[in-house]
Protein backbone atom coordinates (compact mmCIF):
# COMPACT_ATOMS: atom_id res chain seq x y z
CA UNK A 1 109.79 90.19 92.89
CA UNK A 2 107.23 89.23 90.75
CA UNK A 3 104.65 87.76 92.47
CA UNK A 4 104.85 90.86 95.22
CA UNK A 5 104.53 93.46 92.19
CA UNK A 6 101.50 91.01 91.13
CA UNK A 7 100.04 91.10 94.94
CA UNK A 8 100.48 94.76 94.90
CA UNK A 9 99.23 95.86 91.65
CA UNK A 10 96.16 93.39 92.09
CA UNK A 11 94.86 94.50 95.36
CA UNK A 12 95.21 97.88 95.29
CA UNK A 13 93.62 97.59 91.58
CA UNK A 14 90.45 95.61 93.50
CA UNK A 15 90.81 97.87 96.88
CA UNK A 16 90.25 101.45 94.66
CA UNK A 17 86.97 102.12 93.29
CA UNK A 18 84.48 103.84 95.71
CA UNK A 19 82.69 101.00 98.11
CA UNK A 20 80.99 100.67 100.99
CA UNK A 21 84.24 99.99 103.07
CA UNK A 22 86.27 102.68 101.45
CA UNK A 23 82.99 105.38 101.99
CA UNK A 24 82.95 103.93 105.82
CA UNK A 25 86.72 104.00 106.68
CA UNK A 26 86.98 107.29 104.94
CA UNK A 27 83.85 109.09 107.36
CA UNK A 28 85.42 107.51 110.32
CA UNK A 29 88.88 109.33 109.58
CA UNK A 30 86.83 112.85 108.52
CA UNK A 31 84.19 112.88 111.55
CA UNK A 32 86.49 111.78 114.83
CA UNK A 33 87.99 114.38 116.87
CA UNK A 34 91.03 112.41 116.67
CA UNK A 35 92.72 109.76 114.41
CA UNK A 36 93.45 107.41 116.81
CA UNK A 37 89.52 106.98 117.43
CA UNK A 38 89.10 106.24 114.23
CA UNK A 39 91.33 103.04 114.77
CA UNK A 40 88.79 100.77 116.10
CA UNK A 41 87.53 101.01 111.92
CA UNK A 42 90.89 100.23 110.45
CA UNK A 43 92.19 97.85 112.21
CA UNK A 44 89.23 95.64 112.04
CA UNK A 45 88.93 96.35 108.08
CA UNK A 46 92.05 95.06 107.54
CA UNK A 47 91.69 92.30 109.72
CA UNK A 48 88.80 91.38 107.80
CA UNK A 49 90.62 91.65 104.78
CA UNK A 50 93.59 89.90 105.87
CA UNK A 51 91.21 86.74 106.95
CA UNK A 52 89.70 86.92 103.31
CA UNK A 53 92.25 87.30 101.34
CA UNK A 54 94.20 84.31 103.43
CA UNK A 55 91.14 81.83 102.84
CA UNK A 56 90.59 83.38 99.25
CA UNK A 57 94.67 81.59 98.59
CA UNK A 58 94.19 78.56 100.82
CA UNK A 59 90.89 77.95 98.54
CA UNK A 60 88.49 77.42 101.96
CA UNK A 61 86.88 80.37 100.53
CA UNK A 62 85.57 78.51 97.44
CA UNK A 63 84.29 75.39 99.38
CA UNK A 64 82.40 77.61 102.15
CA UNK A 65 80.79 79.42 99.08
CA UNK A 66 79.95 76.61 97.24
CA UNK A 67 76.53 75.89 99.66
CA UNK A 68 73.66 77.47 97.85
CA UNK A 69 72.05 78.62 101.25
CA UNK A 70 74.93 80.13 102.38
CA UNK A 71 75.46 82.16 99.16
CA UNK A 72 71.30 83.31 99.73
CA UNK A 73 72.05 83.98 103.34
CA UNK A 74 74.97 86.33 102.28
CA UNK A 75 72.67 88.21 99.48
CA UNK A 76 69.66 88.78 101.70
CA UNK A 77 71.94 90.15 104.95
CA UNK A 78 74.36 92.33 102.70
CA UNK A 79 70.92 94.25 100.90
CA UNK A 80 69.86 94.62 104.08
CA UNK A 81 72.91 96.03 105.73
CA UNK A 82 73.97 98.17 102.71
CA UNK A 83 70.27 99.75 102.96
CA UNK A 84 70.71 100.70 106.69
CA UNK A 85 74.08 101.97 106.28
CA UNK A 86 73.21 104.07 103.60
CA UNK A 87 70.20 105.60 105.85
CA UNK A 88 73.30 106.03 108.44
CA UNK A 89 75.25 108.00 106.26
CA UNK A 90 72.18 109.87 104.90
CA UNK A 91 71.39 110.89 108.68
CA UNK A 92 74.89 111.80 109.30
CA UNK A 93 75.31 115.37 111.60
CA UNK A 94 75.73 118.16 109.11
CA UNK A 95 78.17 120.24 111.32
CA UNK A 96 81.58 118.79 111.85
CA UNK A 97 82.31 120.22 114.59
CA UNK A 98 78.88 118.90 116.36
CA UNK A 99 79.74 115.14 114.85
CA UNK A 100 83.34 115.30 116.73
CA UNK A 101 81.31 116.06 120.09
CA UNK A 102 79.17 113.28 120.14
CA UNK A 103 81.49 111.13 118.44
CA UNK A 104 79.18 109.63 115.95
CA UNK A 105 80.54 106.09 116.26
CA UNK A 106 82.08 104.26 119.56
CA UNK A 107 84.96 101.77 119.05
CA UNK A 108 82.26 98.92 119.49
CA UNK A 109 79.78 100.33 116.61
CA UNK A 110 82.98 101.15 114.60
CA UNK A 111 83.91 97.33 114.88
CA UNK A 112 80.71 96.45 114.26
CA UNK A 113 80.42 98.23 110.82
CA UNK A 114 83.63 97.76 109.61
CA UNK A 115 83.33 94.29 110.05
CA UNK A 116 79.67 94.35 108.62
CA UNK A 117 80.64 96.41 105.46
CA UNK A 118 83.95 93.81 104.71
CA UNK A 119 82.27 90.28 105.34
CA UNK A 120 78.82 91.16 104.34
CA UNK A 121 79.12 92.31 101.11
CA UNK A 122 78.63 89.61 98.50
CA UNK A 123 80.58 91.15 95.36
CA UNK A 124 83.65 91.86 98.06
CA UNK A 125 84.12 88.52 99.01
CA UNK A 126 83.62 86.91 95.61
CA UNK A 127 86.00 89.42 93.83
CA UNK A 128 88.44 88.51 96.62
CA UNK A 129 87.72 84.66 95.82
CA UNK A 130 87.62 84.72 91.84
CA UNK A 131 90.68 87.27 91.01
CA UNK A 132 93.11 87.03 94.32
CA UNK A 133 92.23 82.94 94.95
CA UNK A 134 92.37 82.78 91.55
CA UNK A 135 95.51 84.34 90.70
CA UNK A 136 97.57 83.06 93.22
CA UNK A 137 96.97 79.50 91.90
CA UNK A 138 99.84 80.21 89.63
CA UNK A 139 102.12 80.31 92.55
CA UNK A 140 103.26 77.76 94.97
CA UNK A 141 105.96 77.41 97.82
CA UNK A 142 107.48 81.25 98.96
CA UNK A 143 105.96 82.56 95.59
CA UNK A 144 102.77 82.39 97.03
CA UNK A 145 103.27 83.86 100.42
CA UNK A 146 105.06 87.21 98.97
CA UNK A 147 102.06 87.02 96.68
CA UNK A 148 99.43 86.82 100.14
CA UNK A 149 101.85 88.87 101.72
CA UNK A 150 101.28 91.98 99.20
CA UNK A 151 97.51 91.62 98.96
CA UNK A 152 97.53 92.17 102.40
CA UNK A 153 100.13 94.82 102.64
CA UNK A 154 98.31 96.84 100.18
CA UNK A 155 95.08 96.74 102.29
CA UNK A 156 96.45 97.81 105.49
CA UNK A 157 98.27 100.96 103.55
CA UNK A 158 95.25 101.69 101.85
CA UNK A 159 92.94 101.85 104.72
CA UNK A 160 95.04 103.85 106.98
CA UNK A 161 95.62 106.58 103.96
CA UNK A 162 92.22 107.22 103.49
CA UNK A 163 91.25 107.37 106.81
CA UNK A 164 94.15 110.30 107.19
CA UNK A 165 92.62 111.89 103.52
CA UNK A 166 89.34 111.70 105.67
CA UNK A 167 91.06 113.53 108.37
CA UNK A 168 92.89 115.89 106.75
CA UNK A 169 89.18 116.70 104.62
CA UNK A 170 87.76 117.07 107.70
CA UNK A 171 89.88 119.83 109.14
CA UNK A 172 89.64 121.42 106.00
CA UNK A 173 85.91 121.40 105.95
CA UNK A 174 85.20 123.18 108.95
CA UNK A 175 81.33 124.09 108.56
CA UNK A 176 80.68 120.69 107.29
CA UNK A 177 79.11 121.65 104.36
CA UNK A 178 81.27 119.14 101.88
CA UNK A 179 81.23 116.71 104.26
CA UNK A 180 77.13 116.70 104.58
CA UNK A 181 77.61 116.25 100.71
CA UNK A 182 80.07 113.19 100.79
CA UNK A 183 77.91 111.61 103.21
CA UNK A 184 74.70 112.16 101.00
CA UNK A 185 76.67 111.31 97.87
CA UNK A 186 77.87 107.96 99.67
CA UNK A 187 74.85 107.10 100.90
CA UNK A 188 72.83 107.18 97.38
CA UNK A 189 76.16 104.73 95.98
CA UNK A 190 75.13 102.38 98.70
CA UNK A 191 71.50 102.48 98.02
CA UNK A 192 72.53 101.66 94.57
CA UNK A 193 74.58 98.66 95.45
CA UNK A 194 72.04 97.68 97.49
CA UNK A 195 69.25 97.92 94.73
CA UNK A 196 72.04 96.32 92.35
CA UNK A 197 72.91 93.29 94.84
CA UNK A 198 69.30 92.94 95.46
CA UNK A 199 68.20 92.92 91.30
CA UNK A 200 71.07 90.39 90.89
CA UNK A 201 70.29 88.16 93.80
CA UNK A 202 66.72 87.81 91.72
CA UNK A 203 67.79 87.40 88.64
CA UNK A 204 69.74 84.65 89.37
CA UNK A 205 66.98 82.58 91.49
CA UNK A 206 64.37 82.70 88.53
């Protein structure tokens, strides 16, 4: 049981704090008509994660990242990506009940984003890499699958129960006042990660 408890307690420790995937997943669940439209985003977040996390374990993950231009490419797409998905959010309907209409997001742009927000954020992937690759290099055999096997687990969970909090924050919110405020709220933490990735990204090329 102890490796699972370790999976568990690990990724939902890394999967927590406020992020661009948790902001996106969670206006998805509060802005659709229906939950099941907001499926398209879930399922393809923790998809994303799933690949990760499996190539974080099997230690591909380090040797793809250890290419200099691929770790620039990575930085200079994620700044940019995190900058036009905070001018998304900013943008975002202010009336619920007019975002549910026009269904803000088809299934193709919700695949799109999810899978934009999980694989191109830099500090995602290499937490994923340095604490779950590098934890479950204390395991071998069955050890280390109920240890992948967790991580995984705890993604999936996650991402479906804030997608329903979304929902459920949603119907609650029926003038779409606190919801115009989320979005704004979300969209200035992106900017910052964005303006954080970028400072970082120039720090360490001088």
């Amino acid at each position: 049981m102890e490796p699972l408890l370790h999976g568990m307690l690990l990724a939902f420790g890394l999967i927590l704090p406020l992020g661009v995937q948790n902001v996106f997943i969670f206006n998805q669940g509060a802005t659709h008509k229906k939950f099941t439209n907001a499926l398209p985003a879930i399922i393809t977040a923790g998809i994303c994660d799933t690949v990760l996390i499996t190539l974080a374990v099997a230690g591909i993950s380090i040797m793809i990242l250890s290419f200099e231009w691929l770790r620039t490419f990575m930085f200079s797409i994620g700044v940019l990506f995190l900058a036009y998905m905070g001018w998304v959010m900013w943008r975002s309907t202010a009336e619920v009940k007019e975002q549910q209409a026009s269904n803000p997001l088809s299934a193709k742009r919700q695949i799109l984003f999810a899978a934009s927000v999980s694989l191109l954020n830099p500090h995602a992937i290499l937490d994923t890499i340095g604490v779950i690759g590098t934890s479950s290099l204390v395991y071998a055999g069955f050890d280390k699958w109920s240890f992948t096997i967790a991580c995984i687990l705890i993604s999936w969970i996650w991402f479906f129960s804030l997608a329903l909090t979304g929902k459920k924050i949603g119907q609650i919110d029926t003038n779409g006042k606190l919801l115009k405020r989320m979005n704004q709220i979300s969209a200035l933490i992106i900017w910052g990660m964005a303006i954080y990735m970028g400072s970082q990204f120039f720090i360490a090329g001088e």
